[in-house]
C-alpha atoms as a PDB file:
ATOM      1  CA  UNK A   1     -24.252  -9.490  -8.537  1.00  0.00           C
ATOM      2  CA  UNK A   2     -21.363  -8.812 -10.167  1.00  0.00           C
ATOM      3  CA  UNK A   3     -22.776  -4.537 -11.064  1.00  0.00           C
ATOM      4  CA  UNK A   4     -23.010  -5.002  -7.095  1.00  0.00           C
ATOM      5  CA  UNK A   5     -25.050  -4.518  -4.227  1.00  0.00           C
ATOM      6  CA  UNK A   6     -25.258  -1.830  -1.821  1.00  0.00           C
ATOM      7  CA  UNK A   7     -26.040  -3.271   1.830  1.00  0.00           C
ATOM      8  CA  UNK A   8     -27.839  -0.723   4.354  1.00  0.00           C
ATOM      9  CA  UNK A   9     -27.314  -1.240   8.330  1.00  0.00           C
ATOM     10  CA  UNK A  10     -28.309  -4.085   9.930  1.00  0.00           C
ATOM     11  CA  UNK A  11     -27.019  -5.875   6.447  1.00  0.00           C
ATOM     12  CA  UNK A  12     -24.416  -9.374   7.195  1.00  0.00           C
ATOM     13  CA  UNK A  13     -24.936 -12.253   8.309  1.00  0.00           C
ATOM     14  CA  UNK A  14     -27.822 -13.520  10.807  1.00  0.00           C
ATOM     15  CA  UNK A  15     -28.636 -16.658  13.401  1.00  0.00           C
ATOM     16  CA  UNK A  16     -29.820 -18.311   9.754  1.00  0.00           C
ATOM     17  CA  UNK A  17     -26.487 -17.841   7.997  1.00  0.00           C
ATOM     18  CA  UNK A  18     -28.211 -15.551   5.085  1.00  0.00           C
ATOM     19  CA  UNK A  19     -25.138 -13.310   4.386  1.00  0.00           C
ATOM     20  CA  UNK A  20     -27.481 -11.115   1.578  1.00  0.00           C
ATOM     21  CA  UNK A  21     -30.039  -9.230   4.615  1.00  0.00           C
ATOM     22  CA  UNK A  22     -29.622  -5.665   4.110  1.00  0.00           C
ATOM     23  CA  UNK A  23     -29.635  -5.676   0.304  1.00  0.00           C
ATOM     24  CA  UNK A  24     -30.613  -3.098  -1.289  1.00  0.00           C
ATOM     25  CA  UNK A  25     -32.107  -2.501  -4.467  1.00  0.00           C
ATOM     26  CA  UNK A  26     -29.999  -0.568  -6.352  1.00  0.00           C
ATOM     27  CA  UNK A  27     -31.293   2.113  -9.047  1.00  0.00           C
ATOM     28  CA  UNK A  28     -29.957   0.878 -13.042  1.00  0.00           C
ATOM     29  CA  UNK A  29     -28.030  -2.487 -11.696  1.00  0.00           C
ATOM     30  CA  UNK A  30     -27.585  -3.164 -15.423  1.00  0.00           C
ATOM     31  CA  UNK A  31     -25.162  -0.344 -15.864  1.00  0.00           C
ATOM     32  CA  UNK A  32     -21.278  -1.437 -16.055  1.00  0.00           C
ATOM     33  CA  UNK A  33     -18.634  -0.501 -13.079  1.00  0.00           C
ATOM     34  CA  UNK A  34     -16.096   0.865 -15.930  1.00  0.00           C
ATOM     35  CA  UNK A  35     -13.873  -2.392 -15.159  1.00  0.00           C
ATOM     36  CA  UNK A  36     -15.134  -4.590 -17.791  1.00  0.00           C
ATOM     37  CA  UNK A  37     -12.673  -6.471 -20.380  1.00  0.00           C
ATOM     38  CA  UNK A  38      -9.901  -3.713 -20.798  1.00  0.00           C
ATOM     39  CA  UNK A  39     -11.611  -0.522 -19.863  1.00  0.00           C
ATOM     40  CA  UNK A  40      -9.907   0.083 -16.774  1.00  0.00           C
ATOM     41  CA  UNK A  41      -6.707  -0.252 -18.470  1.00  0.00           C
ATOM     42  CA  UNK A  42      -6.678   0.914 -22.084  1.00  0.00           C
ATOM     43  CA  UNK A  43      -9.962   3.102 -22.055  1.00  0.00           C
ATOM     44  CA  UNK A  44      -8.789   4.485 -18.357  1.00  0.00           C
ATOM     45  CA  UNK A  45     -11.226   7.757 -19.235  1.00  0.00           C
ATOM     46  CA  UNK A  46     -14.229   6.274 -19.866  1.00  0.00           C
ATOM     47  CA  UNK A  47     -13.519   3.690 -16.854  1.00  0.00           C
ATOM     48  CA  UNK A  48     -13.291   6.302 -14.662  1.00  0.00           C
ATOM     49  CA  UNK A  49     -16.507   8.164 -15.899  1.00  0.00           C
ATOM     50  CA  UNK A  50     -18.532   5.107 -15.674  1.00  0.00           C
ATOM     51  CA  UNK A  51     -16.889   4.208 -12.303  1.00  0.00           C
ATOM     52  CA  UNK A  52     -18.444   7.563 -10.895  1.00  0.00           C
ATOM     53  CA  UNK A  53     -21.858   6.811 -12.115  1.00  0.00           C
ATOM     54  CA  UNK A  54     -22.183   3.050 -10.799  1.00  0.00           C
ATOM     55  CA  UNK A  55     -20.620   4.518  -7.308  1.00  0.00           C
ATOM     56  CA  UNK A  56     -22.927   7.439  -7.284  1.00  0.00           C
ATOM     57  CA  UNK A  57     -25.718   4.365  -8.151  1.00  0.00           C
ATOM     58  CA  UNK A  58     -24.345   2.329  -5.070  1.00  0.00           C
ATOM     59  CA  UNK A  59     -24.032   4.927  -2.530  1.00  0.00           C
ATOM     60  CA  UNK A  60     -27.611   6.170  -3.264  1.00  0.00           C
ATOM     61  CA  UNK A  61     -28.815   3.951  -0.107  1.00  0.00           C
ATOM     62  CA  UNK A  62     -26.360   5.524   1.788  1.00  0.00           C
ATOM     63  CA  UNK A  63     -24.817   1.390   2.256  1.00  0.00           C
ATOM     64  CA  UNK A  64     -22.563   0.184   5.039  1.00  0.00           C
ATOM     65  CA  UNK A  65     -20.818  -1.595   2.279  1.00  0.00           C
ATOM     66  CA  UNK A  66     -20.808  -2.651  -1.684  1.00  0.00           C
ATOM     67  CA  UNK A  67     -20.433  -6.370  -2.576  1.00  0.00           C
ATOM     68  CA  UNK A  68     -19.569  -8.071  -5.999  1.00  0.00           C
ATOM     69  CA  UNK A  69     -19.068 -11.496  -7.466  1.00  0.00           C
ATOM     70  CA  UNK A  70     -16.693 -10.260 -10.063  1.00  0.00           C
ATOM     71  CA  UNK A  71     -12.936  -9.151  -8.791  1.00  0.00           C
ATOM     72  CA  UNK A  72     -12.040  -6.721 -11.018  1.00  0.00           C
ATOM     73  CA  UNK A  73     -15.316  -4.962 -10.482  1.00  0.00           C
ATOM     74  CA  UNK A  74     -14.358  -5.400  -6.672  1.00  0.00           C
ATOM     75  CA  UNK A  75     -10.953  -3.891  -7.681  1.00  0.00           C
ATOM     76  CA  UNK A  76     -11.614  -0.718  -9.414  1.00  0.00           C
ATOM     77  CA  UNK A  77     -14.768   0.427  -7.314  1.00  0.00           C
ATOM     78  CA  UNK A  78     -12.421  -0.114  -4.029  1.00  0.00           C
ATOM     79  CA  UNK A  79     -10.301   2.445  -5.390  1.00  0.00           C
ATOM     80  CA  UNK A  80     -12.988   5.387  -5.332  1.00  0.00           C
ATOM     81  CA  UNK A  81     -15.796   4.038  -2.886  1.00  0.00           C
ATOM     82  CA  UNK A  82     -16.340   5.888  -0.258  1.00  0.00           C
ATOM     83  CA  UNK A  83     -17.233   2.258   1.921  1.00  0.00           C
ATOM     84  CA  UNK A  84     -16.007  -1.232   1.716  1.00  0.00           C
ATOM     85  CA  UNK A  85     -16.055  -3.166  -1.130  1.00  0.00           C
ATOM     86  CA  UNK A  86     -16.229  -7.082  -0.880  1.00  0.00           C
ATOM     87  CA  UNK A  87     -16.493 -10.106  -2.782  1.00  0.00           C
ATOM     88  CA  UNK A  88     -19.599 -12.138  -1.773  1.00  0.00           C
ATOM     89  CA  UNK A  89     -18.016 -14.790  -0.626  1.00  0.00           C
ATOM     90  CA  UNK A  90     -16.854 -12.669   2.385  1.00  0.00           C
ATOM     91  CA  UNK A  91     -20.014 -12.118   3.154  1.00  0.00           C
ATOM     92  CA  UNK A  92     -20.820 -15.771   3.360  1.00  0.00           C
ATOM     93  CA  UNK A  93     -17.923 -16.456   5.156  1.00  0.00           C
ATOM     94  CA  UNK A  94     -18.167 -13.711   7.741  1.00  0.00           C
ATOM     95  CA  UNK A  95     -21.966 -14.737   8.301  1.00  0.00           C
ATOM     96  CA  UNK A  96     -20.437 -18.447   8.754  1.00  0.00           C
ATOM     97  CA  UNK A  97     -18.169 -17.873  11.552  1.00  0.00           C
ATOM     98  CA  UNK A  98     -20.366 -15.424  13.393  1.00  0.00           C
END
């Protein structure tokens, strides 16, 4: 998950605790954020080029929010996404204590 995952409405947690309904499949989920190793710092550029694209990926299914196991993915797509961007483990946790 860490490319992430774009959730549609109704996505979050339900009476079963499964914090993953409303995932959607994503077109190219093998493509990289931009964030990866140093990119987002010495190759800031090309980070922000392949930022655009994975976003642009993402916000295809028109998602209430984009989640992520890695932080630095979570990090720099925050900074351009036009929704939320969470770890996973939010999710988890917010479908816990609902």
């Amino acid at each position: 998950m860490s490319s992430g995952v774009a959730f549609r409405a109704g996505g979050g947690g339900t009476d079963d605790g499964s914090a993953l309904e409303g995932a959607a499949e994503v077109r190219d989920p093998h493509l990289c954020c931009g964030s990866a190793g140093t990119y987002s710092i010495l190759q800031r550029e090309l980070a922000v080029r392949l930022r655009s694209v994975k976003l642009a990926t993402l916000e295809e299914a028109a998602p209430q929010l984009i989640a992520t196991a890695n932080i630095g993915c979570l990090q720099h797509l925050a900074a351009a996404a036009a929704v939320p961007v969470k770890h996973w483990i939010e999710l988890i946790d917010e479908a816990s204590t609902t």
